[in-house]
Protein backbone atom coordinates (compact mmCIF):
# COMPACT_ATOMS: atom_id res chain seq x y z
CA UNK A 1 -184.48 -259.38 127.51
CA UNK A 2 -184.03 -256.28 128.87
CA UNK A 3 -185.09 -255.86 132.82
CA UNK A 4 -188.44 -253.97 133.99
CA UNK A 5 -186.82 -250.69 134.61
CA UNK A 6 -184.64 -250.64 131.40
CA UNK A 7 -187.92 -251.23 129.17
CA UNK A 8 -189.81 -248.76 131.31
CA UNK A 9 -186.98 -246.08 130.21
CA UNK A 10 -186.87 -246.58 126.85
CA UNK A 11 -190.85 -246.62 126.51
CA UNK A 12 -190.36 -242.89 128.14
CA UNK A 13 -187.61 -241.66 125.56
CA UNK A 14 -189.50 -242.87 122.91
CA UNK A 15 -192.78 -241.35 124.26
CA UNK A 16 -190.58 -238.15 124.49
CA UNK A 17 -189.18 -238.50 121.20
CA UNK A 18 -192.73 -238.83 119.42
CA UNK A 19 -193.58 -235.82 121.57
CA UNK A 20 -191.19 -233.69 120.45
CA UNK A 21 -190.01 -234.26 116.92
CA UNK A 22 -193.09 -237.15 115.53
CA UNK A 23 -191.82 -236.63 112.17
CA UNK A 24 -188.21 -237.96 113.23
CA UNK A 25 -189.42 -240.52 114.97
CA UNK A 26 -191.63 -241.84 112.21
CA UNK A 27 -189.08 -241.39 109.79
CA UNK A 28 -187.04 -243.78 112.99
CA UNK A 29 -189.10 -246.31 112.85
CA UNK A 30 -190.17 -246.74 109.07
CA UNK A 31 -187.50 -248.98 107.18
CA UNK A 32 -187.94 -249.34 103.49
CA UNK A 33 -187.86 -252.96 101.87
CA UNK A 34 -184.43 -252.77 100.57
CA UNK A 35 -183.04 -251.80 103.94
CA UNK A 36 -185.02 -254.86 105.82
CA UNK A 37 -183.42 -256.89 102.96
CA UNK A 38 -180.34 -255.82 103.32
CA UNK A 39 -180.83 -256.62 107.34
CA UNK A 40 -181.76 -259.90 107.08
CA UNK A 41 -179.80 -261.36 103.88
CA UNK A 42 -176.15 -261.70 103.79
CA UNK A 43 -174.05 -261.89 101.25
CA UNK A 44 -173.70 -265.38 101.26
CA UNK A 45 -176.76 -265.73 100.90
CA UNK A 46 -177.48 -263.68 98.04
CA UNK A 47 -174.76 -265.59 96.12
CA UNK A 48 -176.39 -268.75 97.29
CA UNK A 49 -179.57 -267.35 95.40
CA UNK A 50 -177.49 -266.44 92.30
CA UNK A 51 -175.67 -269.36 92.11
CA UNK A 52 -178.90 -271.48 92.20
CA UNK A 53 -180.35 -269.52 89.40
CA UNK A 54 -177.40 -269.95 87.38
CA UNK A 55 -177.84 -273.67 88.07
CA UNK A 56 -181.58 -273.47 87.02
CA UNK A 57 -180.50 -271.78 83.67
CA UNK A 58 -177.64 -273.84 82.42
CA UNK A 59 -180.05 -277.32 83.82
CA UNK A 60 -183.11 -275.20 81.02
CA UNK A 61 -179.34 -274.42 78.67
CA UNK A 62 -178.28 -278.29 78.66
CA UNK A 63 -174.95 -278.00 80.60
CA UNK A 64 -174.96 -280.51 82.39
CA UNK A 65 -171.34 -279.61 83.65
CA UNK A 66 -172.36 -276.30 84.51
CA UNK A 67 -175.39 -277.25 86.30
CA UNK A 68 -173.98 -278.97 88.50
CA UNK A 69 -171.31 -276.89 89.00
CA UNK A 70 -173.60 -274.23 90.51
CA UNK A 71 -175.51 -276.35 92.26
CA UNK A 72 -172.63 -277.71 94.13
CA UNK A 73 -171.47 -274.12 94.98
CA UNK A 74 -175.36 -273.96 96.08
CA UNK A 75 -174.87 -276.40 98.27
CA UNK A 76 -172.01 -275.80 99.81
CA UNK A 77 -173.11 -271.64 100.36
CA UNK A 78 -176.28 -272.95 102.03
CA UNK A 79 -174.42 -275.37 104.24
CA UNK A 80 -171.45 -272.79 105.38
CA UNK A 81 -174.19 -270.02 106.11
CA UNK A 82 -173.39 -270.84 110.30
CA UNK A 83 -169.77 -270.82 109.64
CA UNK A 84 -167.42 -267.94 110.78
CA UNK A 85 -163.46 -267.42 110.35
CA UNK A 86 -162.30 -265.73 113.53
CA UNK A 87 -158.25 -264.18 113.54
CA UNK A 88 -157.11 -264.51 116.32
C-alpha cells in the first residue's frame, strides 16, 4: 500500500491525464479479455488445462494408459504452479 501522499499524486496525474487526452486514458484503462487472460494465466497453467482435457478425451477414447498419463502430468502442473528455478 502506497502512503497518503503517494495515492494523493497519482489521483492528480490521472485527473490530469483524463483532462487532457480522455480518449488515451480510456483507451489506458480498458483491457480486452484476452489481455486480462493473458495477465492472470501462465503458461503452466494453460498446459495444466490442456493436459486435463487430453486426459478427459483419451478417459471418453478408452486409453486407459493415456489417461492417466495426462492426468498425472495434470497433477503434477497444478502442484508445481508455486515453484520457481532461480540461477544463481
Amino acid at each position: 500500500m502506497l502512503p497518503r501522499d503517494e495515492r494523493r499524486r497519482l489521483r492528480e496525474i490521472e485527473q490530469q491525464l483524463v483532462d487532457e487526452d480522455p480518449k488515451l486514458a480510456r483507451r489506458l484503462s480498458q483491457t480486452s479479455t484476452f489481455g486480462y487472460l493473458r495477465a492472470r494465466v501462465s503458461a503452466r497453467m494453460a498446459l495444466a488445462a490442456a493436459a486435463s482435457v487430453l486426459s478427459l478425451m483419451c478417459l471418453f477414447l478408452n486409453e486407459g494408459a493415456a489417461a492417466l498419463t495426462a492426468a498425472a502430468l495434470t497433477g503434477f502442473l497444478v502442484i508445481s504452479r508455486t515453484w520457481r528455478i532461480e540461477l544463481h
